[in-house]
PDB file of N, CA and C in Angstrom:
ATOM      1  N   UNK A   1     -66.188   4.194  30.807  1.00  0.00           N
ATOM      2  CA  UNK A   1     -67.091   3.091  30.601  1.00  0.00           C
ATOM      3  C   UNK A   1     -68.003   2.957  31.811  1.00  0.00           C
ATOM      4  N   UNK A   2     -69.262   2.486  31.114  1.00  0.00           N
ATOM      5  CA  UNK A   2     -69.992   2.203  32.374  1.00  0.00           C
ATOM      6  C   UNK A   2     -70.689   0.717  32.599  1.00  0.00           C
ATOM      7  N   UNK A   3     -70.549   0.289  33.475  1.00  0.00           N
ATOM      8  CA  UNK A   3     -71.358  -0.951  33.687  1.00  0.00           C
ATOM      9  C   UNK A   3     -72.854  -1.296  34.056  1.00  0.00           C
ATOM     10  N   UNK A   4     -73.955  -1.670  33.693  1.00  0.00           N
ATOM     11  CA  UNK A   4     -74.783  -2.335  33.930  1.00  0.00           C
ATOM     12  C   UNK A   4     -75.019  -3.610  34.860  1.00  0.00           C
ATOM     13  N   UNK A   5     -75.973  -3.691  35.219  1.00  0.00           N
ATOM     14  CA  UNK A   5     -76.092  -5.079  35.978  1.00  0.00           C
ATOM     15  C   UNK A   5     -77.246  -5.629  35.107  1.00  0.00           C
ATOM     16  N   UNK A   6     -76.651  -7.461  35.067  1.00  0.00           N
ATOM     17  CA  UNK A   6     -77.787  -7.568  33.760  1.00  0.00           C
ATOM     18  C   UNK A   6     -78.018  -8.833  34.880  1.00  0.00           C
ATOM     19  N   UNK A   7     -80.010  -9.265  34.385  1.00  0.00           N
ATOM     20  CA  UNK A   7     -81.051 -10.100  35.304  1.00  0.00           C
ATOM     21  C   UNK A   7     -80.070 -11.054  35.749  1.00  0.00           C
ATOM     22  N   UNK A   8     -79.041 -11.842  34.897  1.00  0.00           N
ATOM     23  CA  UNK A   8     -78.325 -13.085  35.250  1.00  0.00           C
ATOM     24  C   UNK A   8     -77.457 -12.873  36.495  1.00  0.00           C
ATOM     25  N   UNK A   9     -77.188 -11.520  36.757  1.00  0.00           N
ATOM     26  CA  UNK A   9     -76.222 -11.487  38.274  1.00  0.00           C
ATOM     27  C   UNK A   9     -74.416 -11.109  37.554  1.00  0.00           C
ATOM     28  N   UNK A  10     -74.496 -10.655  36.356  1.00  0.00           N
ATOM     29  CA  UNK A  10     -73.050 -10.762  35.369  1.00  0.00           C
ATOM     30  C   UNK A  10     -73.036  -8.769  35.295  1.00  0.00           C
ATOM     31  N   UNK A  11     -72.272  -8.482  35.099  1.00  0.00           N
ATOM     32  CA  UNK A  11     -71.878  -7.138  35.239  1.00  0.00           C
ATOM     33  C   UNK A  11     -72.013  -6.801  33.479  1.00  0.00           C
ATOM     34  N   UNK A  12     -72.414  -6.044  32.932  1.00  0.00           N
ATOM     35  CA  UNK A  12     -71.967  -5.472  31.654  1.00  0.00           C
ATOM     36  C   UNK A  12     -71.277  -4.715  31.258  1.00  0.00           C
ATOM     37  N   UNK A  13     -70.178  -4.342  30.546  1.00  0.00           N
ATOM     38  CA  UNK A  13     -69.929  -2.946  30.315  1.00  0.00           C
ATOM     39  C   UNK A  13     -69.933  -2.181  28.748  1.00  0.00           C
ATOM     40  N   UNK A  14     -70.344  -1.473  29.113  1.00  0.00           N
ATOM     41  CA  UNK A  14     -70.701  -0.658  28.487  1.00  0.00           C
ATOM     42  C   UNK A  14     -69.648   0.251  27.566  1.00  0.00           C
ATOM     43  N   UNK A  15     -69.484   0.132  26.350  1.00  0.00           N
ATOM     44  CA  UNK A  15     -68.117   0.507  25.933  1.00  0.00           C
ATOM     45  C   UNK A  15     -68.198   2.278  25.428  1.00  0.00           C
ATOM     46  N   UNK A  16     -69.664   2.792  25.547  1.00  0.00           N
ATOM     47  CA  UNK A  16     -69.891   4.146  24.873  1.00  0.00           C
ATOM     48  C   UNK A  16     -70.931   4.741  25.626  1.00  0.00           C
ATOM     49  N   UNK A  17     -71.016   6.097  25.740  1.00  0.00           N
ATOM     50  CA  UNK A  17     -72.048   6.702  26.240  1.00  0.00           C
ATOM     51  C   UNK A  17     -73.056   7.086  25.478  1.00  0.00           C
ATOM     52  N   UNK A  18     -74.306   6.981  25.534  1.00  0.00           N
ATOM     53  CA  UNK A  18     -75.496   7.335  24.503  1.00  0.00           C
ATOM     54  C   UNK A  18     -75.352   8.978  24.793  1.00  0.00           C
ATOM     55  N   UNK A  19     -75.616   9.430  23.683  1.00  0.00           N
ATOM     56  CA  UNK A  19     -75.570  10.674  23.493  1.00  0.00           C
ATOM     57  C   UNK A  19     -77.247  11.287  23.008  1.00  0.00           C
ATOM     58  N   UNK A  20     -77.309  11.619  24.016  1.00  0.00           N
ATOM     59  CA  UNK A  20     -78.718  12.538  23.393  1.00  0.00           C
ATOM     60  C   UNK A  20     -78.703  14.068  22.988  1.00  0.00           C
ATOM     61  N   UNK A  21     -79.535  13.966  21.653  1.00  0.00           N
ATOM     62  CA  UNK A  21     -79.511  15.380  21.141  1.00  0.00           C
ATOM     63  C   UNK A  21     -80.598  16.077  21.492  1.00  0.00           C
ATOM     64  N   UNK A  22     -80.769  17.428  20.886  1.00  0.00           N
ATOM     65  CA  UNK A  22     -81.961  18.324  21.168  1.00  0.00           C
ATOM     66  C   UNK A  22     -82.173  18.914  19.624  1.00  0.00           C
ATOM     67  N   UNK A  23     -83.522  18.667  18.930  1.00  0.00           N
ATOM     68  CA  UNK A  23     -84.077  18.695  18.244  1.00  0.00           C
ATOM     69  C   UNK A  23     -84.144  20.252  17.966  1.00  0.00           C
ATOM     70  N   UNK A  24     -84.683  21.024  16.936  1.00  0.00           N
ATOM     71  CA  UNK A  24     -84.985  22.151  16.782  1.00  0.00           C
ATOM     72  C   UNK A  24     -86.448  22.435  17.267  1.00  0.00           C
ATOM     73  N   UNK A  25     -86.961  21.341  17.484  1.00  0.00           N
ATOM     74  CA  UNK A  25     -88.822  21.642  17.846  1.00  0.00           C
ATOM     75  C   UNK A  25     -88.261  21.199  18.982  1.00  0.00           C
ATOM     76  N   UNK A  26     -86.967  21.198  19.738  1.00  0.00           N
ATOM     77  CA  UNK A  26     -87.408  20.932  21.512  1.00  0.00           C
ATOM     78  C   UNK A  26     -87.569  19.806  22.171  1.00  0.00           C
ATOM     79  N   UNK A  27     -87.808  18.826  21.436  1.00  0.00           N
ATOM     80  CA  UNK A  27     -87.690  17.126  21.469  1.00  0.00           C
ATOM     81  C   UNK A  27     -86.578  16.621  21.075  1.00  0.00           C
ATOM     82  N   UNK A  28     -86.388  15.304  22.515  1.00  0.00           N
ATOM     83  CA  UNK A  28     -84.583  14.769  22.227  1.00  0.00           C
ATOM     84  C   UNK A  28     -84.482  13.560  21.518  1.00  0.00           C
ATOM     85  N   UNK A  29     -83.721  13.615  21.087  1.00  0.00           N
ATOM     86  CA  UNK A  29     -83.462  12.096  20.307  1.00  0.00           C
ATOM     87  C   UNK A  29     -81.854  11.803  20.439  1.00  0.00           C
ATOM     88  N   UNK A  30     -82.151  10.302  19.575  1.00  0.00           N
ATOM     89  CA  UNK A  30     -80.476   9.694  19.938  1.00  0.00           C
ATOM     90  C   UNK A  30     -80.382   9.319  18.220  1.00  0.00           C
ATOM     91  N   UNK A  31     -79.456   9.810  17.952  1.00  0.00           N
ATOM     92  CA  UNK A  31     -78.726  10.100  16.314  1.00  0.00           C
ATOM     93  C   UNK A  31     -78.831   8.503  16.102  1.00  0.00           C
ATOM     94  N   UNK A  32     -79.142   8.045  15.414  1.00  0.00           N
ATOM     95  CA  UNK A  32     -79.707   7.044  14.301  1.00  0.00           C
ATOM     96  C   UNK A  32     -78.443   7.231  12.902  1.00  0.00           C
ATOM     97  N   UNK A  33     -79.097   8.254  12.023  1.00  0.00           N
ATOM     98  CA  UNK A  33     -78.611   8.168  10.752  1.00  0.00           C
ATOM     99  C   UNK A  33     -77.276   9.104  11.099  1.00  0.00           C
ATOM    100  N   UNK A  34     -76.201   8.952   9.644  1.00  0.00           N
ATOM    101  CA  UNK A  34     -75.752   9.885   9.350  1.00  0.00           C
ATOM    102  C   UNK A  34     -75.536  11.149   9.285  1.00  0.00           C
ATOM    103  N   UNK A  35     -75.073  12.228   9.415  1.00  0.00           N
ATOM    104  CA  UNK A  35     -75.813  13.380   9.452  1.00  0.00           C
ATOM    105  C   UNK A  35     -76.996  13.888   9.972  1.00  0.00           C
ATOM    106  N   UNK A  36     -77.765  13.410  10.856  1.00  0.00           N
ATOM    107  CA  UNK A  36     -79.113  13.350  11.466  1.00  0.00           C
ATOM    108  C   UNK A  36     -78.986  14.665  12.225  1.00  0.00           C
ATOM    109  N   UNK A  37     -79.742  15.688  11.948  1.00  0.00           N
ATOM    110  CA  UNK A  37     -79.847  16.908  12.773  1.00  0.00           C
ATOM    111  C   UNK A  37     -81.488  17.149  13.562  1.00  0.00           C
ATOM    112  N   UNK A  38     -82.413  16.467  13.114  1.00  0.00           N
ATOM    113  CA  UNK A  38     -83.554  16.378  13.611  1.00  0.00           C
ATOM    114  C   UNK A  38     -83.888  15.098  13.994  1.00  0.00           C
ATOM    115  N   UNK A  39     -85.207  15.090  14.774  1.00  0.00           N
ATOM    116  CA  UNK A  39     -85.855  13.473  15.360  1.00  0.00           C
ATOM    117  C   UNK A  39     -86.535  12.811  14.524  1.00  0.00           C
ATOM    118  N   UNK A  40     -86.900  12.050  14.732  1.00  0.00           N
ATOM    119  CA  UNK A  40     -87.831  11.394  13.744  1.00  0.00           C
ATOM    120  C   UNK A  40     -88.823  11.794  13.234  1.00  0.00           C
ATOM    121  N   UNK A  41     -89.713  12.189  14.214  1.00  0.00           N
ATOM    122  CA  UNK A  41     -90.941  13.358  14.243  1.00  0.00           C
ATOM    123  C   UNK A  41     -90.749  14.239  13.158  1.00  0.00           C
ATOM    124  N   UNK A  42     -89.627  15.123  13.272  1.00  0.00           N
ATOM    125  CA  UNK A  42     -89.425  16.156  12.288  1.00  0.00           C
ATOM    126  C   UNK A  42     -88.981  15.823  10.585  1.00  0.00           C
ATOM    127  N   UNK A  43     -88.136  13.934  10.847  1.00  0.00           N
ATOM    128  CA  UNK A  43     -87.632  13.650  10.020  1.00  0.00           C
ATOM    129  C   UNK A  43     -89.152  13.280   8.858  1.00  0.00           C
ATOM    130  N   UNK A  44     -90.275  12.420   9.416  1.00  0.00           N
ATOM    131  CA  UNK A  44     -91.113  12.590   8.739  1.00  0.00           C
ATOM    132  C   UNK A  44     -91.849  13.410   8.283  1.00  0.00           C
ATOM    133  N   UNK A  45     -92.186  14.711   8.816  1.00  0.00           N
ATOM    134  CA  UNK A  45     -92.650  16.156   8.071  1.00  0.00           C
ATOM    135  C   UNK A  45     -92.005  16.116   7.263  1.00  0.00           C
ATOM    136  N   UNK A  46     -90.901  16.123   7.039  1.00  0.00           N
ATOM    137  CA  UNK A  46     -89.901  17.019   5.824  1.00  0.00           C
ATOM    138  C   UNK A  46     -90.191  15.787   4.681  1.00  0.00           C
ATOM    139  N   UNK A  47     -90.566  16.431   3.400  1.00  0.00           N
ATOM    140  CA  UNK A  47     -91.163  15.875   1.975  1.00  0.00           C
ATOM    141  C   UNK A  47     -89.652  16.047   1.172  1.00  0.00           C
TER     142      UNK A  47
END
């Protein structure tokens, strides 16, 4: 776990680590959906 310091002077913690992915076009993102293998970017190209 990691903690934050938040404006009020109170410690946060943080119960998970953000996980960033790497896209197939090379751009990172942070998994949103289900099954999500691409970014958003890519998620809107695809028809």
């Amino acid at each position: 776990m990691s903690k934050n310091y938040h404006k009020d002077g109170k410690w946060i913690e943080k119960p998970y680590e953000t996980v960033i992915l790497i896209c197939i076009c090379g751009g990172k993102y942070i998994k949103t959906r289900v099954d999500q293998k691409r970014c958003l970017r890519c998620l809107g190209k695809v028809k």
